[in-house]
N, C-alpha and C. Protein backbone atom coordinates (compact mmCIF):
# COMPACT_ATOMS: atom_id res chain seq x y z
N UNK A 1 39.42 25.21 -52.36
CA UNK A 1 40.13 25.12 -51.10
C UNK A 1 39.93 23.73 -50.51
N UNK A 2 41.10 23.04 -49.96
CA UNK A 2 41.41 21.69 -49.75
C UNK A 2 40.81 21.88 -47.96
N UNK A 3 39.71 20.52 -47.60
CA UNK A 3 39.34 20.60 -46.60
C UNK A 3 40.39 20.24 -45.66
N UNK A 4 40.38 21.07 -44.12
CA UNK A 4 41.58 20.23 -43.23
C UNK A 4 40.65 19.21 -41.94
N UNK A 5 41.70 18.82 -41.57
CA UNK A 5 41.29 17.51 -40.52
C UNK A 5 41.46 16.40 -41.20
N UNK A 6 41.10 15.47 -40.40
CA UNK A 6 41.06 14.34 -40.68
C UNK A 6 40.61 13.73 -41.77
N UNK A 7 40.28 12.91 -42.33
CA UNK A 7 39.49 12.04 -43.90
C UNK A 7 38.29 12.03 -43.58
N UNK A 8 37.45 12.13 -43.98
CA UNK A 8 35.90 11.48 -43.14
C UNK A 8 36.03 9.65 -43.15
N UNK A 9 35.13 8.98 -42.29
CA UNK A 9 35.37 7.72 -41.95
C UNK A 9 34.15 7.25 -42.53
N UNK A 10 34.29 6.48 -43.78
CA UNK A 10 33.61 5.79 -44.86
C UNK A 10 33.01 4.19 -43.77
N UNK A 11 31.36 4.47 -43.43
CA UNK A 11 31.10 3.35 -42.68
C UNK A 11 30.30 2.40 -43.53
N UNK A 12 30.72 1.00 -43.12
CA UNK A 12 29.24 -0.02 -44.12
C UNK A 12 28.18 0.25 -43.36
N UNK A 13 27.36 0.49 -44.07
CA UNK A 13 25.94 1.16 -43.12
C UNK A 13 25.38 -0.21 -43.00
N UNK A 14 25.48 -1.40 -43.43
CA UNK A 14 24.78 -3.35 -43.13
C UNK A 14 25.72 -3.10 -41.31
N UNK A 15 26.60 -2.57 -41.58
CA UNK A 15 27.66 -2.73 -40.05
C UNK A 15 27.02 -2.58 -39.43
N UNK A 16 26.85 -0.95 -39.80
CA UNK A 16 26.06 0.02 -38.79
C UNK A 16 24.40 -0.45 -38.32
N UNK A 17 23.77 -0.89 -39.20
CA UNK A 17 22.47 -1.61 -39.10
C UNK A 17 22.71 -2.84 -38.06
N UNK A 18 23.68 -3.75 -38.26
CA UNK A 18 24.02 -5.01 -37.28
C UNK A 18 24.28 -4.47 -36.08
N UNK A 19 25.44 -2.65 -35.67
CA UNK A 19 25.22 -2.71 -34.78
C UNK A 19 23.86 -2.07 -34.05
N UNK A 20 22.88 -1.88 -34.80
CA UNK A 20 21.64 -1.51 -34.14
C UNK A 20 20.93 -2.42 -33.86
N UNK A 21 21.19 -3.73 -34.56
CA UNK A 21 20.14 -4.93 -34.35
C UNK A 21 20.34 -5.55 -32.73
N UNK A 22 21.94 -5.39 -32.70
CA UNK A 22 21.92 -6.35 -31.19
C UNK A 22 22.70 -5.41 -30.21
N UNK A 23 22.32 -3.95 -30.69
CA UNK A 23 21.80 -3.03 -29.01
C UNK A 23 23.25 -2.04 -28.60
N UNK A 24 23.98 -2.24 -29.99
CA UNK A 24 25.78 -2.01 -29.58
C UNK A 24 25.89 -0.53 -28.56
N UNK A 25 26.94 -0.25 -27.42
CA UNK A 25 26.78 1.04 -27.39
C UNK A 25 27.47 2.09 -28.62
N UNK A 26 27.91 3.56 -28.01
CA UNK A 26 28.60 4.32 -29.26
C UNK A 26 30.16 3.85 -29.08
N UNK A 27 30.49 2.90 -27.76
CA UNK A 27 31.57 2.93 -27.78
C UNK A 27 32.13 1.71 -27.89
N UNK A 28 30.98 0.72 -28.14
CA UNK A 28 31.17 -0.38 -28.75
C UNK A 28 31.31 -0.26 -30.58
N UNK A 29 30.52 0.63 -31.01
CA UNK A 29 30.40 0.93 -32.40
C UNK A 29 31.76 1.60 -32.91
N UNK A 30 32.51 2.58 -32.01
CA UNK A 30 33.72 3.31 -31.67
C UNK A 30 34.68 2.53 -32.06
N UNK A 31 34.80 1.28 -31.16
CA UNK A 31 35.94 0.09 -31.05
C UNK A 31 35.74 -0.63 -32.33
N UNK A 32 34.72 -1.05 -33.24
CA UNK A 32 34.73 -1.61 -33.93
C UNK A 32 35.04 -0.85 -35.83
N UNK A 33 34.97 0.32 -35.56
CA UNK A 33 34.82 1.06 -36.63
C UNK A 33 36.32 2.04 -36.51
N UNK A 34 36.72 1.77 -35.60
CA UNK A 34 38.19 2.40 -34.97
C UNK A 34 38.18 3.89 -35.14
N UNK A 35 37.38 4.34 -34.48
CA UNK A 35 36.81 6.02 -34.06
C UNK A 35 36.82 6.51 -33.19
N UNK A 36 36.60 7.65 -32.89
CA UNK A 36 36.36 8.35 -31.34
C UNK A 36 34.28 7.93 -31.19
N UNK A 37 33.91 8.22 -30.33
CA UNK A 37 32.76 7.85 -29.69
C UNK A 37 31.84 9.52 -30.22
N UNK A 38 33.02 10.39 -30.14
CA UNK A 38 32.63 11.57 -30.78
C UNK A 38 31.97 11.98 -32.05
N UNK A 39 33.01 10.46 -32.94
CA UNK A 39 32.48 10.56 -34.26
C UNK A 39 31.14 9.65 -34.44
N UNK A 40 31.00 8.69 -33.36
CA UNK A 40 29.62 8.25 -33.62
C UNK A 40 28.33 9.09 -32.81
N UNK A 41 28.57 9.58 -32.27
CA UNK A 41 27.67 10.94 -31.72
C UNK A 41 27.51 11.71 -32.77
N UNK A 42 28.12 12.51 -33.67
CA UNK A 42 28.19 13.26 -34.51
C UNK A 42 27.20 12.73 -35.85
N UNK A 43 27.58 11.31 -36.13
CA UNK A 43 27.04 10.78 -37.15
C UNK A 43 25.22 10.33 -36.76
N UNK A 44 25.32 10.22 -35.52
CA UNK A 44 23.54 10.25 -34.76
C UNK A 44 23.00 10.95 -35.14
N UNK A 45 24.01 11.89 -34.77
CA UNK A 45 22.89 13.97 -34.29
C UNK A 45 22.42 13.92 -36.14
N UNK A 46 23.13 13.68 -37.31
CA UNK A 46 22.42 14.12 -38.00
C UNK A 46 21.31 14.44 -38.51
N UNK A 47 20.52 15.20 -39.01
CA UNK A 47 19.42 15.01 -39.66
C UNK A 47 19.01 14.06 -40.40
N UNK A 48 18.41 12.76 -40.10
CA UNK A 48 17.62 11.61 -40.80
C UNK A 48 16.82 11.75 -42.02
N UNK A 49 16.38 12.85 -41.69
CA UNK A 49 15.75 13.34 -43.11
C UNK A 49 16.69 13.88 -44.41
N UNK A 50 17.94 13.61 -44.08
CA UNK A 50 18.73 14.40 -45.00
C UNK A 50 19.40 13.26 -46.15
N UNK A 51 19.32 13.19 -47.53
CA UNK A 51 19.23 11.60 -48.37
C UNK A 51 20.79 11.33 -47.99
N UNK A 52 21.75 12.20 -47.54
CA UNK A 52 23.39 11.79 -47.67
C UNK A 52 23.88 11.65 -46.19
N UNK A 53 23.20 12.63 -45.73
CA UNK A 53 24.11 12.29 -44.37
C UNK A 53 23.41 11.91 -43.06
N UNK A 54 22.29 11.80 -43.56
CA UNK A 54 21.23 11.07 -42.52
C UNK A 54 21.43 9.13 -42.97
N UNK A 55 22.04 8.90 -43.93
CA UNK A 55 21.94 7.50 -43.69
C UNK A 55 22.37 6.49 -42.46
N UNK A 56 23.76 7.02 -41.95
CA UNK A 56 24.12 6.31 -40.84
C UNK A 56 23.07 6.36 -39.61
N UNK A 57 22.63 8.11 -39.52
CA UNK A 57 21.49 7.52 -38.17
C UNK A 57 20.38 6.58 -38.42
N UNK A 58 19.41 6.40 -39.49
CA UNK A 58 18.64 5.56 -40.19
C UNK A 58 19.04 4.55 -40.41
N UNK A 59 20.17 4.01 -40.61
CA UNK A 59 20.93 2.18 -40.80
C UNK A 59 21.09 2.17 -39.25
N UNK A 60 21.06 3.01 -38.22
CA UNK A 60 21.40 2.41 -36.87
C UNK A 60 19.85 2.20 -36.56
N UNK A 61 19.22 3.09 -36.79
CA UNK A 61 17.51 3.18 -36.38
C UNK A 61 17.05 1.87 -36.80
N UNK A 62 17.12 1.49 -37.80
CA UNK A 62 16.49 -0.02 -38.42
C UNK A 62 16.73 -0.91 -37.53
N UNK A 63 18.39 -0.93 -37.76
CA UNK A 63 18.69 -2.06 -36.79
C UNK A 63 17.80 -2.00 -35.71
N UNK A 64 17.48 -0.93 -34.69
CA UNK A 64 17.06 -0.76 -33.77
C UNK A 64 15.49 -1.74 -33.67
N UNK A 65 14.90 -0.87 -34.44
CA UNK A 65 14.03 -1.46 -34.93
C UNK A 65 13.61 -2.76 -34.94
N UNK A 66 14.50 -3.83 -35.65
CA UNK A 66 14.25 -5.00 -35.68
C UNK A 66 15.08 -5.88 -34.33
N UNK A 67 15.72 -4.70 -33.65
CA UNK A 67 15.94 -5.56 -32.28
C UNK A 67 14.84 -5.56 -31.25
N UNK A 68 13.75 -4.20 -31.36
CA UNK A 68 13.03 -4.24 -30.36
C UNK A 68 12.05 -4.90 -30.74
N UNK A 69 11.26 -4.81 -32.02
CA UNK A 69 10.07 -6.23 -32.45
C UNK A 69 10.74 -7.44 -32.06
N UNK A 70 11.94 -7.97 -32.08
CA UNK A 70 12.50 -9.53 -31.78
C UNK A 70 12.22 -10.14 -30.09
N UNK A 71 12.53 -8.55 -29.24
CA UNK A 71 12.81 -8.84 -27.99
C UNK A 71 11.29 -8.71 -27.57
N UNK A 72 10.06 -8.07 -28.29
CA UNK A 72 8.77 -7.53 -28.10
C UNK A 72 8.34 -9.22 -28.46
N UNK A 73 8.58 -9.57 -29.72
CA UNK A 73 8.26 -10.96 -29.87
C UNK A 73 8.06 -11.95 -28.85
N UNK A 74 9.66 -12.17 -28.36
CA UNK A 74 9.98 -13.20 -27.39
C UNK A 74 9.47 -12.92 -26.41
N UNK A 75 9.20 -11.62 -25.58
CA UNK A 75 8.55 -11.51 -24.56
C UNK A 75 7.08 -12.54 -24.77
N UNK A 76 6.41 -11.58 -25.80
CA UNK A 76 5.48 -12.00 -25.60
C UNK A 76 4.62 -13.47 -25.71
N UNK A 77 5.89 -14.30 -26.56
CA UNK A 77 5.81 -15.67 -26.89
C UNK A 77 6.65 -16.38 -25.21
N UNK A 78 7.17 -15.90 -24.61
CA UNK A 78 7.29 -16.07 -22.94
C UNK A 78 5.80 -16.13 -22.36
N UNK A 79 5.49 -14.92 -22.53
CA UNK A 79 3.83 -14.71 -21.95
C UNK A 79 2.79 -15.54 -22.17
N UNK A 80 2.84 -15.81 -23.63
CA UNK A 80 1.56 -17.06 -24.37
C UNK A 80 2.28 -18.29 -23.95
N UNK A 81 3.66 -18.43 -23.20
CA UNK A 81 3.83 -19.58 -22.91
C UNK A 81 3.40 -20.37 -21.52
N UNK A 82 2.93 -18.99 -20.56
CA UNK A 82 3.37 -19.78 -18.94
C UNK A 82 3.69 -19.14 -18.47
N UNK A 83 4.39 -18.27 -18.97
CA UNK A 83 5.74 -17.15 -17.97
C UNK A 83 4.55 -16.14 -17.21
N UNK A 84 4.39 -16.62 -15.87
CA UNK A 84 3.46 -15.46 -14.82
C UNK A 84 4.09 -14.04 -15.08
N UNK A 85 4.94 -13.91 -14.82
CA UNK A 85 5.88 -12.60 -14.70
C UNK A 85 6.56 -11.70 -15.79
N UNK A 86 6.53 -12.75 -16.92
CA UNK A 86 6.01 -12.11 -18.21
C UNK A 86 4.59 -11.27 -18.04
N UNK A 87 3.95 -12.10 -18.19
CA UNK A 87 2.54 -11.61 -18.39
C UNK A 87 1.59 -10.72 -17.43
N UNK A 88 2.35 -10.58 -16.25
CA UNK A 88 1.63 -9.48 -15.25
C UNK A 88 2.78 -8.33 -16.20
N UNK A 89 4.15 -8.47 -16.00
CA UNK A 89 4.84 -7.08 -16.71
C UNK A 89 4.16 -6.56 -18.33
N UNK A 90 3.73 -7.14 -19.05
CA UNK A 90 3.28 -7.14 -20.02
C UNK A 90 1.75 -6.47 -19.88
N UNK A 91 0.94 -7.06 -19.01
CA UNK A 91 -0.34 -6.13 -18.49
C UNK A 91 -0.19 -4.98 -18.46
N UNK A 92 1.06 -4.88 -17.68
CA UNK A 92 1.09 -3.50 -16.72
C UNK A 92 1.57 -2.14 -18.04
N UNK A 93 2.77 -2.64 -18.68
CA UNK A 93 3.43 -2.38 -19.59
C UNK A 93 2.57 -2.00 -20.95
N UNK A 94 1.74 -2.75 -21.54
CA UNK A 94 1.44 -2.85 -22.41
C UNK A 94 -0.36 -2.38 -22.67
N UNK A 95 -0.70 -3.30 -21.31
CA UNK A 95 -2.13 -2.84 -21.39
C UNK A 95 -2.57 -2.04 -20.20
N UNK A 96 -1.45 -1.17 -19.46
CA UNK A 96 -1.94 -0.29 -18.65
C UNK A 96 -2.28 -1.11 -17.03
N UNK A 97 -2.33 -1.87 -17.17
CA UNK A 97 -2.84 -2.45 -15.89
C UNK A 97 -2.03 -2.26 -14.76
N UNK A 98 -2.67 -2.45 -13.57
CA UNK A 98 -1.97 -2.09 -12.46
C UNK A 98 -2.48 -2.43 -11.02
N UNK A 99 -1.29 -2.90 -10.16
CA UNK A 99 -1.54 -3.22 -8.74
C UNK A 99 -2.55 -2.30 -7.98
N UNK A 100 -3.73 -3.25 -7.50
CA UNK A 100 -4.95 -2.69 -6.76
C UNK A 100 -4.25 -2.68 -5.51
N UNK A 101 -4.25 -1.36 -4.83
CA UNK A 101 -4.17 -1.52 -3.34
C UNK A 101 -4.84 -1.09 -2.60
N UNK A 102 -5.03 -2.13 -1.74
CA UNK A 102 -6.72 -1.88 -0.69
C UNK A 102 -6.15 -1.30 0.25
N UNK A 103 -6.80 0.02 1.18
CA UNK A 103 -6.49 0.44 2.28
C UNK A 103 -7.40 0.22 3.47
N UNK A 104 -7.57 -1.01 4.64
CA UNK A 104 -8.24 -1.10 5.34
C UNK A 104 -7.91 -0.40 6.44
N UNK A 105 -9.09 1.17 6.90
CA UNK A 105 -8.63 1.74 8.35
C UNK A 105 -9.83 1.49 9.42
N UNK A 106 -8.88 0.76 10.46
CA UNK A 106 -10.07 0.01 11.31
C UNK A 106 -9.97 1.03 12.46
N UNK A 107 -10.82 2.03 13.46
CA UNK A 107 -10.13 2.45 14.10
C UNK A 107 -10.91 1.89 15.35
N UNK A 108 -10.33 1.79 16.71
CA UNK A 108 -11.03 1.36 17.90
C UNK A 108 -11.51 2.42 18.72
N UNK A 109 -12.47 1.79 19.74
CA UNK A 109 -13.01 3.27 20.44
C UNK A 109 -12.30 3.23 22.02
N UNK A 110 -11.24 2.21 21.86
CA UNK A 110 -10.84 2.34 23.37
C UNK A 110 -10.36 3.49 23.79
N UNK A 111 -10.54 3.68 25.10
CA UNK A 111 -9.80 5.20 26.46
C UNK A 111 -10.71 6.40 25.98
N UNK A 112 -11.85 6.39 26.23
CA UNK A 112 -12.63 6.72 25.58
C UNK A 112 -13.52 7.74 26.88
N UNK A 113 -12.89 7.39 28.03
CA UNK A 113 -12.96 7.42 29.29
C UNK A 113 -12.10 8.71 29.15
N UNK A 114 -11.04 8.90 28.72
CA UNK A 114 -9.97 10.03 29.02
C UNK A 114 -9.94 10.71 28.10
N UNK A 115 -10.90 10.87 26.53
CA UNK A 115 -10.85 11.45 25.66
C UNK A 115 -11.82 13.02 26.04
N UNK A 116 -11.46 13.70 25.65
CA UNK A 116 -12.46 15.02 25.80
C UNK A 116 -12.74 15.34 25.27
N UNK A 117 -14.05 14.95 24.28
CA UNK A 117 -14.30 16.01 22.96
C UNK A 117 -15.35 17.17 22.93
N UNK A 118 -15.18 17.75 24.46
CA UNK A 118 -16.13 18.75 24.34
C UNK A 118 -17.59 18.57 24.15
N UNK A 119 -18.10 17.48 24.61
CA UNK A 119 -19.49 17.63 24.17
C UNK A 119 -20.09 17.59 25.72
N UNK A 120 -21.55 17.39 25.63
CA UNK A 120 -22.32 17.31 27.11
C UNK A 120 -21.68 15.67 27.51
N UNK A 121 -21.88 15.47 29.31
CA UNK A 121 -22.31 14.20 29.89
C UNK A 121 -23.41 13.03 29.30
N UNK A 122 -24.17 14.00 28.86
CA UNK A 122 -25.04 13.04 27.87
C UNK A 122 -24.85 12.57 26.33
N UNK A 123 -24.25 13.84 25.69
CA UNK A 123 -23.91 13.03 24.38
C UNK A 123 -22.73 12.20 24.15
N UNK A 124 -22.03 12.25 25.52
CA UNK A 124 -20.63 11.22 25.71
C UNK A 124 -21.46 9.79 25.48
N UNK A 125 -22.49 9.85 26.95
CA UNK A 125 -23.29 8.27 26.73
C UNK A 125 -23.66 7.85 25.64
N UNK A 126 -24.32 8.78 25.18
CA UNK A 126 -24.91 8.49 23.71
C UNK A 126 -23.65 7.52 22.83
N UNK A 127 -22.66 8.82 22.61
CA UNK A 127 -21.61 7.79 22.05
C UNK A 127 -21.12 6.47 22.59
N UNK A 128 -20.90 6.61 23.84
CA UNK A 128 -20.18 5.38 24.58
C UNK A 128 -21.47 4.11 23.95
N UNK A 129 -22.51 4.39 23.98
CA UNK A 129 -23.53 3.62 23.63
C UNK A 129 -23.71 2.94 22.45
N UNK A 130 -23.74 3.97 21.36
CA UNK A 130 -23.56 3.56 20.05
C UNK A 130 -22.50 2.90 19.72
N UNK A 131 -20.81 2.79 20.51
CA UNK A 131 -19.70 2.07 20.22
C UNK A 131 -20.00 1.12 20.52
N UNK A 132 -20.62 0.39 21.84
CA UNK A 132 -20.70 -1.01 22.17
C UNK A 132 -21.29 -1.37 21.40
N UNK A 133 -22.74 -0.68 20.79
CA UNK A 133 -23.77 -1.67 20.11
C UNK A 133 -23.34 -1.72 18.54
N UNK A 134 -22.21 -1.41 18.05
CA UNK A 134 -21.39 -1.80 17.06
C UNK A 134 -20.58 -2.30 16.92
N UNK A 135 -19.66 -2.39 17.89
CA UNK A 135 -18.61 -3.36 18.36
C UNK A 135 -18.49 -4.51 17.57
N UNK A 136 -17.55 -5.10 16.64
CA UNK A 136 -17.75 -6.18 16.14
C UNK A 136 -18.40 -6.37 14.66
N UNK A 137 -18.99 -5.00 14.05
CA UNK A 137 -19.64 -4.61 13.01
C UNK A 137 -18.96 -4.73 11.63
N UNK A 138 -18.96 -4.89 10.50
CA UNK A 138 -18.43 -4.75 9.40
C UNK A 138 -18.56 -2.79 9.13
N UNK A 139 -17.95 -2.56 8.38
CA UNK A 139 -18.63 -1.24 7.80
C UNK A 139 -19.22 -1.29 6.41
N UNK A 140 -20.36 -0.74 5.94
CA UNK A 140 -20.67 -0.91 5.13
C UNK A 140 -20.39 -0.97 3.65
N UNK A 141 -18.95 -0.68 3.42
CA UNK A 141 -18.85 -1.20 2.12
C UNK A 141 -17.86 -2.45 2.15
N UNK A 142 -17.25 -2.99 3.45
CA UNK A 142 -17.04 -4.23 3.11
C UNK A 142 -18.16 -5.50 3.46
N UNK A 143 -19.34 -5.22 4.46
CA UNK A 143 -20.91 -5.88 4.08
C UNK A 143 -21.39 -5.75 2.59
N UNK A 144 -21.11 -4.82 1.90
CA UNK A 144 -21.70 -4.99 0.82
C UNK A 144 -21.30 -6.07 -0.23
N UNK A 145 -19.84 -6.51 0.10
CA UNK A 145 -19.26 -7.28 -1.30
C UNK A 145 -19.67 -8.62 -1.19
């Protein structure tokens, strides 16, 4: 029994590899291979592991491949060059690193007069006491550094 539809579309898989090297979309690959975008979806989904009809996803994968070591390259030959902004993205990216952010909370003891926290006349003084004679103090873990 004679298959129906269309012909199947016989691709150079070096094509298909070139367009993996420099990033093509499916509908750039589409336009160039004169297809629906459908048929290069279709030819993806295959199973890679399969020796006949996994070749096209595997000739796109390579390409892939040797586009992202090229662009991994140049970055990083940016980075060994000078490039600041290379090389903090590359930290962050590569070796995990990441923006320290300090949270300094300073709080004051002013109106302190109108606060009510329920305690005696005397342990107010107490406090009012202990605020002045700190006034101006570091706290102890930024004295420590």
């Amino acid at each position: 029994m004679m298959k129906k539809g269309r012909p199947e579309i016989e691709f150079d898989l070096k094509e298909v590899e070139r367009h993996g090297r420099v990033g093509s979309t499916y509908q750039e690959m589409a336009d160039d291979f004169n297809c629906t975008t459908r048929t290069i979806d279709r030819r993806m989904a295959e199973d890679p592991r399969d020796e006949v009809a996994g070749l096209f996803c595997r000739a796109f994968k390579k390409g892939q491949a040797v586009l992202k070591r090229s662009l991994r390259a140049k970055q990083v030959e940016a980075a060994l060059g000078g490039n600041t902004t290379m090389q903090i993205w590359l930290g962050k990216n590569m070796l995990g690193q990441s923006d320290k952010v300090e949270t300094i909370n300073e709080s004051t003891m002013h109106g302190l007069e109108n606060l009510n926290l329920g305690v005696s006349k005397e342990m107010e003084a107490e406090i009012k006491k202990i605020a002045e004679l700190t006034k101006g103090l570091e706290p102890p873990e930024a004295s420590a550094k």
